[in-house]
PDB file of N, CA and C in Angstrom:
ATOM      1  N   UNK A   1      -2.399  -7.261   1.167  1.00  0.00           N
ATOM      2  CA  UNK A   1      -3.008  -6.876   2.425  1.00  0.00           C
ATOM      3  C   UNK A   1      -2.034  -5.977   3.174  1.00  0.00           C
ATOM      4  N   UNK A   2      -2.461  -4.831   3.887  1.00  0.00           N
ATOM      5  CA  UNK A   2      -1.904  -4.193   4.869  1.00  0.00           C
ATOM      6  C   UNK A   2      -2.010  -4.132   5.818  1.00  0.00           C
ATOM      7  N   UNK A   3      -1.053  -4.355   6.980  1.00  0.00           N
ATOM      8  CA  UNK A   3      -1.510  -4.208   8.629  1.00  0.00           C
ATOM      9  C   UNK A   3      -0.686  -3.454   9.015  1.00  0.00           C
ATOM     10  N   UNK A   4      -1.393  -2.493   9.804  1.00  0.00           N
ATOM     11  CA  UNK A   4      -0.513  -1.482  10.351  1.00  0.00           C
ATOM     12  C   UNK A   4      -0.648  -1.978  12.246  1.00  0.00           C
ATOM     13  N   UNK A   5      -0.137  -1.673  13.014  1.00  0.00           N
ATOM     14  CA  UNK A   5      -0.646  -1.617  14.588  1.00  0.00           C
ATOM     15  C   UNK A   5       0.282   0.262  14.944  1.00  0.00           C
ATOM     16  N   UNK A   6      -0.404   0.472  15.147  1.00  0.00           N
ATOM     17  CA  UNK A   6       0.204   1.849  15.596  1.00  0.00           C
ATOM     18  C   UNK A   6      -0.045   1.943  17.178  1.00  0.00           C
ATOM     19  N   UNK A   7       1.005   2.683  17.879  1.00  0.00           N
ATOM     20  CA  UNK A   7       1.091   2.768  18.962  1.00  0.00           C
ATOM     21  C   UNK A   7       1.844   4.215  19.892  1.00  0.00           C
ATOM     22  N   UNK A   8       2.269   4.233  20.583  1.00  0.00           N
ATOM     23  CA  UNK A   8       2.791   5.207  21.336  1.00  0.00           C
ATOM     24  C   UNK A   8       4.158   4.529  22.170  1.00  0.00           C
ATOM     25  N   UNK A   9       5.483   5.128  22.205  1.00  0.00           N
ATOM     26  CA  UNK A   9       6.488   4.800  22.808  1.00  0.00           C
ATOM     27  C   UNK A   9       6.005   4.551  24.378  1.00  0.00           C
ATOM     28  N   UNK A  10       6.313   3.468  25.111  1.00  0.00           N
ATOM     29  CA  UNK A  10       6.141   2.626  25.929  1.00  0.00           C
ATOM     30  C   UNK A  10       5.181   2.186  26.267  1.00  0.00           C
ATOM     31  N   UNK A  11       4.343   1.677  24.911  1.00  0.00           N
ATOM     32  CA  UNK A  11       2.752   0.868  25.590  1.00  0.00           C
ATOM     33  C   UNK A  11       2.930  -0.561  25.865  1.00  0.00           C
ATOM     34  N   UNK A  12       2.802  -0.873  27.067  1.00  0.00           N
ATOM     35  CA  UNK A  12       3.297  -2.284  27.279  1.00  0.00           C
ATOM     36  C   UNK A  12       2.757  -3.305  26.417  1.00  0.00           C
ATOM     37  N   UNK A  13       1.696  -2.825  25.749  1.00  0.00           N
ATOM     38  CA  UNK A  13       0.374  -4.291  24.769  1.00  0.00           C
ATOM     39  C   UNK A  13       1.084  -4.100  23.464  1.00  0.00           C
ATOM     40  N   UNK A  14       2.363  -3.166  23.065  1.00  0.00           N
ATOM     41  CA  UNK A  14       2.919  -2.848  21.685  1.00  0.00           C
ATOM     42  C   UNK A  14       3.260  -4.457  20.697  1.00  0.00           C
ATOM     43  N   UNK A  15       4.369  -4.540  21.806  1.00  0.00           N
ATOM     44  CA  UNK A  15       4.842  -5.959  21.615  1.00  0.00           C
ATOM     45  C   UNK A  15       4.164  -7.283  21.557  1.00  0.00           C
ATOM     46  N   UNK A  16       3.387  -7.393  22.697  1.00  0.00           N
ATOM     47  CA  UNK A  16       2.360  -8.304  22.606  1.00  0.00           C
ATOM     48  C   UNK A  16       1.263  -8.137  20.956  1.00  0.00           C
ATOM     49  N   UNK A  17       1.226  -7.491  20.870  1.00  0.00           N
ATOM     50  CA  UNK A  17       0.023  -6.745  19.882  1.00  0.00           C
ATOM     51  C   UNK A  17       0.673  -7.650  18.299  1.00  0.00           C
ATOM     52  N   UNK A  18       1.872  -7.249  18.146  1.00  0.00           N
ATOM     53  CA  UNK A  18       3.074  -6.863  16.986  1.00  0.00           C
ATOM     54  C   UNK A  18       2.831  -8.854  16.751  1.00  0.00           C
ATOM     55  N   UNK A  19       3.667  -9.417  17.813  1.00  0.00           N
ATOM     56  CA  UNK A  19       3.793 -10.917  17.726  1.00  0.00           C
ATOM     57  C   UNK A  19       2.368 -11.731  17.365  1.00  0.00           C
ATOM     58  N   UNK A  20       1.339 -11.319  17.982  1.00  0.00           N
ATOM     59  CA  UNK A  20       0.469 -12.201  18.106  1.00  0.00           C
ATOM     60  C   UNK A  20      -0.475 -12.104  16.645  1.00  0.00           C
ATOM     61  N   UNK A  21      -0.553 -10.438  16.219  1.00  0.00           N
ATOM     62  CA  UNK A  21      -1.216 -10.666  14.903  1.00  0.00           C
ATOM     63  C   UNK A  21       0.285 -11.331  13.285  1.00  0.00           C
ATOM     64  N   UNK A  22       1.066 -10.886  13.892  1.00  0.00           N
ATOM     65  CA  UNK A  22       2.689 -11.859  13.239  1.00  0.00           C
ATOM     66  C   UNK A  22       1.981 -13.288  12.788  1.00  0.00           C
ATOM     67  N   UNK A  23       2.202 -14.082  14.178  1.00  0.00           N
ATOM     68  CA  UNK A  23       1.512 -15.141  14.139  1.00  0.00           C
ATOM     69  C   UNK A  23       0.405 -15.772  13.759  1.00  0.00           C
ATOM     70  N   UNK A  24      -0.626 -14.750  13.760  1.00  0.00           N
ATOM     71  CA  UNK A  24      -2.031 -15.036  13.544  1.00  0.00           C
ATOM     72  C   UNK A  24      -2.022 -14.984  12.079  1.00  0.00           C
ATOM     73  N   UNK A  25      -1.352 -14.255  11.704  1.00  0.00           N
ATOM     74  CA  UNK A  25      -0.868 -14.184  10.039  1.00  0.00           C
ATOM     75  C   UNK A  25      -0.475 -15.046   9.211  1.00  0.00           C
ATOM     76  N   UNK A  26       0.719 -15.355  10.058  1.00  0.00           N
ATOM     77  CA  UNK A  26       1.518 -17.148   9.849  1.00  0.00           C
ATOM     78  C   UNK A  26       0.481 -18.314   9.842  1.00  0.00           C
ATOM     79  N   UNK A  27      -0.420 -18.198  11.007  1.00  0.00           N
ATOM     80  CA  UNK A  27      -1.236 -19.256  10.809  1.00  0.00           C
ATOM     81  C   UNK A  27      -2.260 -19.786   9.690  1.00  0.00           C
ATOM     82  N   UNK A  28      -2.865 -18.348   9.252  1.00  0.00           N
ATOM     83  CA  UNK A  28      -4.010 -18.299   8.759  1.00  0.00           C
ATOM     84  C   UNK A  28      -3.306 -18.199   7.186  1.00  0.00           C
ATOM     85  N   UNK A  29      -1.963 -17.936   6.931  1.00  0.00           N
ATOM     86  CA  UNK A  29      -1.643 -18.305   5.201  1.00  0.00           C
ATOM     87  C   UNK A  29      -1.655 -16.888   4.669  1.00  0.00           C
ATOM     88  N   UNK A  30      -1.733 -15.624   5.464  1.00  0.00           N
ATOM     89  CA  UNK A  30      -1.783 -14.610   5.113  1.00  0.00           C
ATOM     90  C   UNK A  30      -0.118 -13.850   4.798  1.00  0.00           C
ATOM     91  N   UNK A  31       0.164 -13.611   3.379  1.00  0.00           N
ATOM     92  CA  UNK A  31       1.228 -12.885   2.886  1.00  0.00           C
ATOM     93  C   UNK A  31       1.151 -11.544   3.636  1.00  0.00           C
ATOM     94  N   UNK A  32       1.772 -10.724   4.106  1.00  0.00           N
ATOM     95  CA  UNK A  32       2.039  -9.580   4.865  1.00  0.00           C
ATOM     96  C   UNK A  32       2.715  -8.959   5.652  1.00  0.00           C
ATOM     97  N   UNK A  33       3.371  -7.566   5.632  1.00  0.00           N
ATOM     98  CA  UNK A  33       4.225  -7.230   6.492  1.00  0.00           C
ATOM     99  C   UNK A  33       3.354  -6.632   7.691  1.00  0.00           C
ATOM    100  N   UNK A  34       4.134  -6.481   8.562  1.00  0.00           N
ATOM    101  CA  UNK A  34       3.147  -5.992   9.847  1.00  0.00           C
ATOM    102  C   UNK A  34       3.902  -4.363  10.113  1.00  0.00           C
ATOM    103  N   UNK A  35       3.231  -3.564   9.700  1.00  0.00           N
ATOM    104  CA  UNK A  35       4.020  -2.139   9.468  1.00  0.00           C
ATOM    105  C   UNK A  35       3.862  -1.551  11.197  1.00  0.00           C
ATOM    106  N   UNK A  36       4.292  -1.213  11.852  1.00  0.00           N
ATOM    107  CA  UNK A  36       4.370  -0.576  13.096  1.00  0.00           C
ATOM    108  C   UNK A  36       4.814   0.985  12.883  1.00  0.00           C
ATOM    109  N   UNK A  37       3.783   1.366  13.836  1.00  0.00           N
ATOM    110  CA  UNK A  37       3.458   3.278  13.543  1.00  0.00           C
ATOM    111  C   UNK A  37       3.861   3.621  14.482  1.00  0.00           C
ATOM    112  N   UNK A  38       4.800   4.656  15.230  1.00  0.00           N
ATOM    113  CA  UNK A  38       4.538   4.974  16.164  1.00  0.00           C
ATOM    114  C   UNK A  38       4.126   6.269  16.269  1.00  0.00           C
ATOM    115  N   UNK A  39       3.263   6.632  17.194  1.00  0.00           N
ATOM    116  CA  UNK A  39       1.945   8.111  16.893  1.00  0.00           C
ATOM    117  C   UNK A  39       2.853   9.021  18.272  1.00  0.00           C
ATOM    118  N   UNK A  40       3.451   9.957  17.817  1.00  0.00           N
ATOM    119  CA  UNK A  40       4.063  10.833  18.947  1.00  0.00           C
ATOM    120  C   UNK A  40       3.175  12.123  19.747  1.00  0.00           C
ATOM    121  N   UNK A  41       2.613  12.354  18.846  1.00  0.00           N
ATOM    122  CA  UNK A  41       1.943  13.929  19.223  1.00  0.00           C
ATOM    123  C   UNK A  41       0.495  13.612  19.004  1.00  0.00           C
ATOM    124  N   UNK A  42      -0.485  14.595  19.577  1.00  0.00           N
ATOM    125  CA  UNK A  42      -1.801  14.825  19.742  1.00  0.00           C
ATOM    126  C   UNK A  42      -2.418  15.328  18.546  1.00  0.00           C
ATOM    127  N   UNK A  43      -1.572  15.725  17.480  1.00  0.00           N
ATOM    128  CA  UNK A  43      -1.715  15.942  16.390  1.00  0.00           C
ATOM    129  C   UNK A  43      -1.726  14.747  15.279  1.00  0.00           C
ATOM    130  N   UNK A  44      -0.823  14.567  15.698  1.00  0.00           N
ATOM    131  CA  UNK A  44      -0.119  12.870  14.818  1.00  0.00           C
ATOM    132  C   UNK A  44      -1.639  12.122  15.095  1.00  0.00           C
ATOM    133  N   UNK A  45      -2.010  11.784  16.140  1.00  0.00           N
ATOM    134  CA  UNK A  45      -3.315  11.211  16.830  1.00  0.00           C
ATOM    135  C   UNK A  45      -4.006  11.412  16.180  1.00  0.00           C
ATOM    136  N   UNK A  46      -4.763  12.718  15.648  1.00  0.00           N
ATOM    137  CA  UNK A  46      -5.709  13.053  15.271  1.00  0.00           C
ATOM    138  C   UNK A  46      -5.503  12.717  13.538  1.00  0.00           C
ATOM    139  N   UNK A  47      -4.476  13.318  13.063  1.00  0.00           N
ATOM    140  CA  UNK A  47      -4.617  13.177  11.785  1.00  0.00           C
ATOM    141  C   UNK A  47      -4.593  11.484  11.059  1.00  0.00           C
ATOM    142  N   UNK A  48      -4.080  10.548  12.142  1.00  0.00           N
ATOM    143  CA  UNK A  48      -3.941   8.867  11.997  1.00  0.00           C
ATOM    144  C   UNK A  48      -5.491   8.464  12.359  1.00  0.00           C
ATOM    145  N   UNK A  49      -6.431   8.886  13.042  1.00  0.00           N
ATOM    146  CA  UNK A  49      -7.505   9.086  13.442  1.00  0.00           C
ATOM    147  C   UNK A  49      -7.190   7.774  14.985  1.00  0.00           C
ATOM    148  N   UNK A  50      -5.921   7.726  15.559  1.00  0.00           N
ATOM    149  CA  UNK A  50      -6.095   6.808  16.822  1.00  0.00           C
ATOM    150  C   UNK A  50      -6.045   6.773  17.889  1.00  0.00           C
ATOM    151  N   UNK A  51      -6.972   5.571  17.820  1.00  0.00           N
ATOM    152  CA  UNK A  51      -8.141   5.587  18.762  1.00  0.00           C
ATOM    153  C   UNK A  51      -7.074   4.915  20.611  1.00  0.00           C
ATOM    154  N   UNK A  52      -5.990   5.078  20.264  1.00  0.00           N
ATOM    155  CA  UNK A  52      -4.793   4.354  21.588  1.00  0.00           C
ATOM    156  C   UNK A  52      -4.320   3.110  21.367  1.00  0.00           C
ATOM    157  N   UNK A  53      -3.063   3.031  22.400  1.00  0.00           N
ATOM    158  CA  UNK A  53      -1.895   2.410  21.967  1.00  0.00           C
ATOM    159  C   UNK A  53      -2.403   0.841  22.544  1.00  0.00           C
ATOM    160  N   UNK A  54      -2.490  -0.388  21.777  1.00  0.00           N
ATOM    161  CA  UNK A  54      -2.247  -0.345  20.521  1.00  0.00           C
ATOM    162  C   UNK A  54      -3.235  -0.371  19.591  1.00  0.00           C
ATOM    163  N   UNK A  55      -3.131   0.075  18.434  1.00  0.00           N
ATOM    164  CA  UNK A  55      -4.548   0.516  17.339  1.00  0.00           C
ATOM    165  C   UNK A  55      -3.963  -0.208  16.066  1.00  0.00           C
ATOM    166  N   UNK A  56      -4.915  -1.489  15.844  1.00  0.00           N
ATOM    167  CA  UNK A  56      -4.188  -2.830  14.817  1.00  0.00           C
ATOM    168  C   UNK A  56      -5.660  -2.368  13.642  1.00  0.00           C
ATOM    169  N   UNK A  57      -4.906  -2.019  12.605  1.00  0.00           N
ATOM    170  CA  UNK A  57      -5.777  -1.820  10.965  1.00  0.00           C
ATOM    171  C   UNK A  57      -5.115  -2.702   9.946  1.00  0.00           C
ATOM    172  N   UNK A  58      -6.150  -3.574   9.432  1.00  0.00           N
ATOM    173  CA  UNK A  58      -6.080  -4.215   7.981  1.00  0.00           C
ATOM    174  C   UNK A  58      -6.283  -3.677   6.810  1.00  0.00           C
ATOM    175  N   UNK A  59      -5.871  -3.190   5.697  1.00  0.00           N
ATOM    176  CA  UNK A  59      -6.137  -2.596   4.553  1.00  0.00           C
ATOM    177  C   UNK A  59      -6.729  -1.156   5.353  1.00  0.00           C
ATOM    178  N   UNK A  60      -6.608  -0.362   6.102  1.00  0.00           N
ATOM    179  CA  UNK A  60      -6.836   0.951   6.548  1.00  0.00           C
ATOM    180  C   UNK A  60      -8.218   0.869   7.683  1.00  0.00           C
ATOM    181  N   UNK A  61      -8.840  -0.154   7.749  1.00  0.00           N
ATOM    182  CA  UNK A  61      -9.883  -0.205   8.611  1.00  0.00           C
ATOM    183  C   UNK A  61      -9.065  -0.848  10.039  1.00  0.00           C
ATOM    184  N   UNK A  62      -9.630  -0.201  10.899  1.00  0.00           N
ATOM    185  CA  UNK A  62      -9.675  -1.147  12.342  1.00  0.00           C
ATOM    186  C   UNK A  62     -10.329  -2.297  12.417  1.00  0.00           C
ATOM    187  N   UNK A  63      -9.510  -3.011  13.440  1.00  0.00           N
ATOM    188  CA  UNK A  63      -9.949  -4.743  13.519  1.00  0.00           C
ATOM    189  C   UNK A  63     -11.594  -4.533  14.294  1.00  0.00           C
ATOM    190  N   UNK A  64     -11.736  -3.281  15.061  1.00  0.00           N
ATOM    191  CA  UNK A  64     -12.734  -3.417  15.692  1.00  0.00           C
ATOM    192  C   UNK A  64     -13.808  -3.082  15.154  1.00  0.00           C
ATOM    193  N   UNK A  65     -14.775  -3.146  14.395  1.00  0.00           N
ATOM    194  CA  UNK A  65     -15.756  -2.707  13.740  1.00  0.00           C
ATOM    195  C   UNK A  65     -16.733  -1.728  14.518  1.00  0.00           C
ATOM    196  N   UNK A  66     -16.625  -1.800  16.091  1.00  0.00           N
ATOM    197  CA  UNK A  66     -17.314  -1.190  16.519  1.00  0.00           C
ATOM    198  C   UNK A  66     -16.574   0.121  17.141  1.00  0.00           C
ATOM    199  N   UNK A  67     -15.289   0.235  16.767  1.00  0.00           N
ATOM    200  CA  UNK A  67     -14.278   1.386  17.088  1.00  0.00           C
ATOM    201  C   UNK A  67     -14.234   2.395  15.879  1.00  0.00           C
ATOM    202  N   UNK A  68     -14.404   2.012  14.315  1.00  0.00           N
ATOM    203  CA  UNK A  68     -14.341   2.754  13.384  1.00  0.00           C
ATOM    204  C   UNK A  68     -15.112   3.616  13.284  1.00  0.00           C
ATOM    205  N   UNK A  69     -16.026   4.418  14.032  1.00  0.00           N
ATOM    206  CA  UNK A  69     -16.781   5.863  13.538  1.00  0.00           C
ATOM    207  C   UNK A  69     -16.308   6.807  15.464  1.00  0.00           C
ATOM    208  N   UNK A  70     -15.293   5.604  15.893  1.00  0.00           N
ATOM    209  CA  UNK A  70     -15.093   6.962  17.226  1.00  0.00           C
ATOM    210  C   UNK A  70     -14.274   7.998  16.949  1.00  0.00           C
ATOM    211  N   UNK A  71     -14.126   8.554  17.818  1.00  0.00           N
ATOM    212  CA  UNK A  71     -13.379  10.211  17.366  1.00  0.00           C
ATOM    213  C   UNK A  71     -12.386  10.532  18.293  1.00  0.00           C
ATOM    214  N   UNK A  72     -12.389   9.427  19.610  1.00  0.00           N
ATOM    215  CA  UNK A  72     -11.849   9.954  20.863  1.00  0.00           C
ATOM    216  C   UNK A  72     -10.474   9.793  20.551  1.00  0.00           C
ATOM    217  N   UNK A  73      -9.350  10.594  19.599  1.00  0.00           N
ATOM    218  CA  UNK A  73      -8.013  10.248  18.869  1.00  0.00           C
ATOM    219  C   UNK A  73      -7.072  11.200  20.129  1.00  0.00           C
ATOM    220  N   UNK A  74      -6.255  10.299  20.763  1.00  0.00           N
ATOM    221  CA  UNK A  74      -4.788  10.599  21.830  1.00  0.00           C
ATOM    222  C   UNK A  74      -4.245   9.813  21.826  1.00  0.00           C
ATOM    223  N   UNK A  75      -3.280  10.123  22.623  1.00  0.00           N
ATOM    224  CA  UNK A  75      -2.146   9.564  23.117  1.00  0.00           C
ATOM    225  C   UNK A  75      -3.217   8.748  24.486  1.00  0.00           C
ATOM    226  N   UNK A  76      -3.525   7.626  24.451  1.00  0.00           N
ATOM    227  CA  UNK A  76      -3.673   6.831  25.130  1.00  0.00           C
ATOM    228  C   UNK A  76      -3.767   5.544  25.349  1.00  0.00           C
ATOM    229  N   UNK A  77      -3.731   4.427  26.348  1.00  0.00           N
ATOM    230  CA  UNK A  77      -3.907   3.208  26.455  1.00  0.00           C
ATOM    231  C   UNK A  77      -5.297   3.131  25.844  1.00  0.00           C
ATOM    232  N   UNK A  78      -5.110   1.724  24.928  1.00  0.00           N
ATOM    233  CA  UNK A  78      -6.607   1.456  24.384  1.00  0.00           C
ATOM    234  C   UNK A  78      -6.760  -0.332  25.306  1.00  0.00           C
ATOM    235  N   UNK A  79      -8.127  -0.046  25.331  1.00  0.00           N
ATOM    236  CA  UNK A  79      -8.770  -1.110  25.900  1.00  0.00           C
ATOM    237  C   UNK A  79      -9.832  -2.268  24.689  1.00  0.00           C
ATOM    238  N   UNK A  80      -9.553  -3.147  25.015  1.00  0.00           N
ATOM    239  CA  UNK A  80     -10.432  -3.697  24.196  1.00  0.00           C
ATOM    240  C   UNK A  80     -11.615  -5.021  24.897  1.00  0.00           C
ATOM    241  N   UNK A  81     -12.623  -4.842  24.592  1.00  0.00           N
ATOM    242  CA  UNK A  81     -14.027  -5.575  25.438  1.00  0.00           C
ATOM    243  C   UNK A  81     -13.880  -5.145  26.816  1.00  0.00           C
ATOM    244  N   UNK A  82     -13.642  -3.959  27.302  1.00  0.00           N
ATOM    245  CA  UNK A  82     -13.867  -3.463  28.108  1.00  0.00           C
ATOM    246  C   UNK A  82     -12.725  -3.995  29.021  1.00  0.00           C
ATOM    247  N   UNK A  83     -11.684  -4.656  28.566  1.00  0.00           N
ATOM    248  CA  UNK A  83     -10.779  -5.272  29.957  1.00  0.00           C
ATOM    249  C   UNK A  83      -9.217  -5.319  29.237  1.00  0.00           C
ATOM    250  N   UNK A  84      -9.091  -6.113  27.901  1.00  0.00           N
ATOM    251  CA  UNK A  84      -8.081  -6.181  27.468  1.00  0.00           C
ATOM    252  C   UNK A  84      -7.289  -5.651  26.789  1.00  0.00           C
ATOM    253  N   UNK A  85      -5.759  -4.993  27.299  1.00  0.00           N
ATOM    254  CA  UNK A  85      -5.033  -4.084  26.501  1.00  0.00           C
ATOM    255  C   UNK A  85      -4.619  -4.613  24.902  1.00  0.00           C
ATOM    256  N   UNK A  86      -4.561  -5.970  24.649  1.00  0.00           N
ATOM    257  CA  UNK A  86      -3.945  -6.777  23.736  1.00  0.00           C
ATOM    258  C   UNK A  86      -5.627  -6.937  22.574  1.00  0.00           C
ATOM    259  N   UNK A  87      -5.815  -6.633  21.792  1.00  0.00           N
ATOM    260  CA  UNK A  87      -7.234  -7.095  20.769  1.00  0.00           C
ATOM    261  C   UNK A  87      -7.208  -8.436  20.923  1.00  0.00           C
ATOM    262  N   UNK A  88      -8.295  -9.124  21.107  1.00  0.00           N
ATOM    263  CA  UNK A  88      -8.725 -10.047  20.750  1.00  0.00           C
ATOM    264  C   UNK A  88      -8.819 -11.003  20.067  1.00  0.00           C
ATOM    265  N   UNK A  89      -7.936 -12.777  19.836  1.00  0.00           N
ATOM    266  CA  UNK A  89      -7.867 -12.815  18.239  1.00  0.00           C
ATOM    267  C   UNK A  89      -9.226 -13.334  17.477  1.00  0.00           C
ATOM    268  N   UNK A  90     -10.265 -12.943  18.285  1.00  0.00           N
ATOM    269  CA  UNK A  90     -11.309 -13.339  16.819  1.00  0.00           C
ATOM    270  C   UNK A  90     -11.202 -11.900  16.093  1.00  0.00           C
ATOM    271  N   UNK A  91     -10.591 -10.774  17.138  1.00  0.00           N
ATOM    272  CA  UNK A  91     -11.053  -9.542  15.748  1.00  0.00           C
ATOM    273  C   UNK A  91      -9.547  -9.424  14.975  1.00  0.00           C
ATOM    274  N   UNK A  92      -9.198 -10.145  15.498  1.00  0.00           N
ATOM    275  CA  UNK A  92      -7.450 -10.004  14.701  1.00  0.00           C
ATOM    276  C   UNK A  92      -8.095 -11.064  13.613  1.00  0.00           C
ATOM    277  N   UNK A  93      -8.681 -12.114  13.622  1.00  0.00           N
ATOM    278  CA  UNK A  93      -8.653 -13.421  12.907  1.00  0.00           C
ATOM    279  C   UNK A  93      -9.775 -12.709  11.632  1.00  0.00           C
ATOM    280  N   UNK A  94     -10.440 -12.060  11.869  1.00  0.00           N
ATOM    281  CA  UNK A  94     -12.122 -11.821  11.249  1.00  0.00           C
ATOM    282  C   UNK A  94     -11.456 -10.774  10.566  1.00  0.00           C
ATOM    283  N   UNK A  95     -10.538  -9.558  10.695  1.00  0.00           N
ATOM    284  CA  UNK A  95      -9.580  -8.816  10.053  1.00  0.00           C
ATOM    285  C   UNK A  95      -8.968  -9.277   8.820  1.00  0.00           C
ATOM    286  N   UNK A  96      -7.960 -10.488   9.313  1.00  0.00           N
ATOM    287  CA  UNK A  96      -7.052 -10.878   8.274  1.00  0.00           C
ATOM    288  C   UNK A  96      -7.922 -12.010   7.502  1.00  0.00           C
ATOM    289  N   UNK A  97      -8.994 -12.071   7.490  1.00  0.00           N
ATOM    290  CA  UNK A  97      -9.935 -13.140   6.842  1.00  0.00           C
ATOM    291  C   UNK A  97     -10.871 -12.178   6.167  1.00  0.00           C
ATOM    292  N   UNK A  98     -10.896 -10.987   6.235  1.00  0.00           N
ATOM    293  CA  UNK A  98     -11.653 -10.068   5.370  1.00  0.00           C
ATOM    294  C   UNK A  98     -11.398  -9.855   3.662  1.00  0.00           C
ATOM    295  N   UNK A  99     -12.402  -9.965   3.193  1.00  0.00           N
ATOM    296  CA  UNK A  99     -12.131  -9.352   1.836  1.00  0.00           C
ATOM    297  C   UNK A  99     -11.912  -7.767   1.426  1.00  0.00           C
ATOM    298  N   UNK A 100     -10.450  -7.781   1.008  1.00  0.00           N
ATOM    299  CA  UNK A 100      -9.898  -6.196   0.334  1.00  0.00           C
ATOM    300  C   UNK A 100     -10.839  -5.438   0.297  1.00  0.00           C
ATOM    301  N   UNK A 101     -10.698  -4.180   1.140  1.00  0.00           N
ATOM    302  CA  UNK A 101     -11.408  -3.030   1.083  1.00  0.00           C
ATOM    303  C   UNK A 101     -10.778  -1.855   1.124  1.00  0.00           C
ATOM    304  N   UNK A 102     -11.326  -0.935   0.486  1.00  0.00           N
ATOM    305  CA  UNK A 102     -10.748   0.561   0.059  1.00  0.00           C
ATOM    306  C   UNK A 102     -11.469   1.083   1.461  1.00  0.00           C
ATOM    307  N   UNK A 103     -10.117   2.233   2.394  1.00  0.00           N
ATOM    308  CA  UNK A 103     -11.124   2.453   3.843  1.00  0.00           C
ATOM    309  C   UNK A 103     -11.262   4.283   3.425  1.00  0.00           C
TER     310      UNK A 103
END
């Protein structure tokens, strides 16, 4: 399995982001390193396709299922359910409980 969280130098949810799917990992029996990206340029953005800081992918898909066909790729704070900078752990949990997929 692969997890990436990619982010932007000083997003305050980086850290939070990094530990909690760590853990969620630990819990759930999942073997894995937690690879951390950091996305510098508007270019970098676009060609990573992300969607703001922080942007957590399992095997190359996003945790959010309903984030994977957006396009809106910067340098920005990402929000998640409309309020929280940190993802959610049912989509962190429903991620690392997925079966291997080619993205």
């Amino acid at each position: 399995m692969r997890i990436e969280v990619l982010y932007f130098d000083g997003c305050p949810n980086h850290a939070p982001t990094v530990e909690r799917v760590k853990q969620m990992a630990v819990d759930l029996g999942v073997q894995a390193k937690v690879e951390e990206i950091e996305v510098t340029s508007l270019a970098q953005a676009q060609q990573l396709r992300f969607l703001g800081s922080p942007t957590v992918r399992v095997n190359g898909l996003d945790i959010d299922p309903s984030a994977r066909q957006g396009t809106n790729y910067g340098l920005s704070c990402r929000v998640y359910s409309g309020v929280f900078g940190v993802p959610p752990d049912d989509l962190i949990m429903a991620a690392l409980q997925s079966p291997p997929t080619s993205a």
